[in-house]
C-alpha atoms as a PDB file:
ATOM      1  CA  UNK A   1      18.905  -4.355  30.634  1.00  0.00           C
ATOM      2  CA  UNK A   2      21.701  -6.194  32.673  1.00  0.00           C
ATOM      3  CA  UNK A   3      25.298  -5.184  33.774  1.00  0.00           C
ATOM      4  CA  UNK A   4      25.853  -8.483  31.978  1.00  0.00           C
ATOM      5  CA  UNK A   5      24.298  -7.005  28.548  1.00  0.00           C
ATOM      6  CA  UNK A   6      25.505  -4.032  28.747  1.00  0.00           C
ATOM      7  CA  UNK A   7      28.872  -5.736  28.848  1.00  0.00           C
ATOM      8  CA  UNK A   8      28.387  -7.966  25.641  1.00  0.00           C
ATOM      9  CA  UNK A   9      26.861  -5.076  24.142  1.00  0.00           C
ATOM     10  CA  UNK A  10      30.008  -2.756  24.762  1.00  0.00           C
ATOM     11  CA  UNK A  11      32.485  -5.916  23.605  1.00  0.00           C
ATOM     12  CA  UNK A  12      30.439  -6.326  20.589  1.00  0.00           C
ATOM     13  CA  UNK A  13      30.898  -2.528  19.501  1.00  0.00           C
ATOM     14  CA  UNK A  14      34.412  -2.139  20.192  1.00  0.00           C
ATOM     15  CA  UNK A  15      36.139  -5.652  20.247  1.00  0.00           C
ATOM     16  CA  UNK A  16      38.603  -5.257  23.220  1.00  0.00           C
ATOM     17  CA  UNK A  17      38.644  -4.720  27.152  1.00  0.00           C
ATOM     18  CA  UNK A  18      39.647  -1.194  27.967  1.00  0.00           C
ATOM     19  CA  UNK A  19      38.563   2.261  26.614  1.00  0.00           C
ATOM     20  CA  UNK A  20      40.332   5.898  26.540  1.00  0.00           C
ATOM     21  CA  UNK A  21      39.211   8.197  28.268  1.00  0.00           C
ATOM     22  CA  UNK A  22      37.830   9.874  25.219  1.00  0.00           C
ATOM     23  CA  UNK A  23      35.952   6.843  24.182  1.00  0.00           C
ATOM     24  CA  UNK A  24      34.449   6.394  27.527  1.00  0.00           C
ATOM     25  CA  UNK A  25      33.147   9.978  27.648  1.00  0.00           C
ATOM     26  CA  UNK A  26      31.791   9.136  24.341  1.00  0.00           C
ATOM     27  CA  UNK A  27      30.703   6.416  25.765  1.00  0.00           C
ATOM     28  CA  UNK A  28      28.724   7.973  28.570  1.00  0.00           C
ATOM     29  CA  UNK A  29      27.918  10.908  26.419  1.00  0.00           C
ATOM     30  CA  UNK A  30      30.107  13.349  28.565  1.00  0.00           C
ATOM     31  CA  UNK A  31      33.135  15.722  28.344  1.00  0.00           C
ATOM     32  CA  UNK A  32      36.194  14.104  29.090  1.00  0.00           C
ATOM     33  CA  UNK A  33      36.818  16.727  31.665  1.00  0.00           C
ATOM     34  CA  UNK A  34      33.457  15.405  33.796  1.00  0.00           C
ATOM     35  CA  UNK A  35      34.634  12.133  33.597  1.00  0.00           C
ATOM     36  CA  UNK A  36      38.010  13.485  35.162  1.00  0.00           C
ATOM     37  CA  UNK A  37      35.567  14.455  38.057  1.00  0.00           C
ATOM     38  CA  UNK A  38      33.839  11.587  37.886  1.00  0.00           C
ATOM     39  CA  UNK A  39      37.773   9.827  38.718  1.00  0.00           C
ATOM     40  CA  UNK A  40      38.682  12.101  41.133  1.00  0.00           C
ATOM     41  CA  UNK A  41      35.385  11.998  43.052  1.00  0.00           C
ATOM     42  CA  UNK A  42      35.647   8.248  42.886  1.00  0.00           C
ATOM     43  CA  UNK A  43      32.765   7.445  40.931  1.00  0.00           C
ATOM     44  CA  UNK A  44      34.646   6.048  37.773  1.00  0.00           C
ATOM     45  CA  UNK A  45      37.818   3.643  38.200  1.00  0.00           C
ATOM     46  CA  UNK A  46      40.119   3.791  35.968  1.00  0.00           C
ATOM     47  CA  UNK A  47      43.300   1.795  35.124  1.00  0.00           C
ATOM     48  CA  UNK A  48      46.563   3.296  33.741  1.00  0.00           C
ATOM     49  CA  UNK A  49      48.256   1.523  30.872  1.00  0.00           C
ATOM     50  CA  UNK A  50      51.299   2.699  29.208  1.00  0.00           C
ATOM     51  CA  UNK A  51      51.309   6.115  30.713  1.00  0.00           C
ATOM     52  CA  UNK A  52      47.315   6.391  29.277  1.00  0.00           C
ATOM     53  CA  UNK A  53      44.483   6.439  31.555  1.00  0.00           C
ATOM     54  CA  UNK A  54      41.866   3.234  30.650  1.00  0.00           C
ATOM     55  CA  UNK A  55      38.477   2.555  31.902  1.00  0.00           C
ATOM     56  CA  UNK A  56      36.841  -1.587  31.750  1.00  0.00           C
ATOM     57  CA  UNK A  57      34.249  -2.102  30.329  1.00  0.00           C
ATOM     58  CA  UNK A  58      33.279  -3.882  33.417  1.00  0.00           C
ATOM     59  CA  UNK A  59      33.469  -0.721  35.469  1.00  0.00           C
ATOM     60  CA  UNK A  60      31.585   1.486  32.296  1.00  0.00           C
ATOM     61  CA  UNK A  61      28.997  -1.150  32.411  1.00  0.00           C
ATOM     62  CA  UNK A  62      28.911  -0.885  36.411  1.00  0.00           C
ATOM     63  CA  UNK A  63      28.483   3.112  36.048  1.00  0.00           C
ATOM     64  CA  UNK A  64      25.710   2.494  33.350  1.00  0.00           C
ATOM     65  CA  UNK A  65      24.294  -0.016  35.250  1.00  0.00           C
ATOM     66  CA  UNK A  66      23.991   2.131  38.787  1.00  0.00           C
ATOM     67  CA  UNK A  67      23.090   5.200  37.504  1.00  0.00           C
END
């Protein structure tokens, strides 16, 4: 599978750009507090909007896509 499909594939199941946190642990089937490690170690970027850290699907598709 492509970066590319993965991206369609997360647009088609949840309609919009960015992701919580909690959705993108979800997501990647991890705690939200590993993917505050993930963050911090710089192996996840994430965006803040309105106070809430957000995550792209480009960059959860990038992740997928890498690891």
């Amino acid at each position: 599978m492509s970066k590319f499909d993965l991206i369609a594939m997360l647009r088609e199941n949840y309609k919009r750009m960015l992701l919580t946190k909690k959705e993108t642990a979800n997501e990647l089937n991890v705690s939200e507090a590993t993917i505050d490690r993930m963050r911090q170690n710089g192996l996840l970027n994430s965006k803040k909007v309105l106070g809430q850290i957000m995550f792209s699907l480009d960059e959860i598709a990038r992740f997928l896509y890498e690891a």
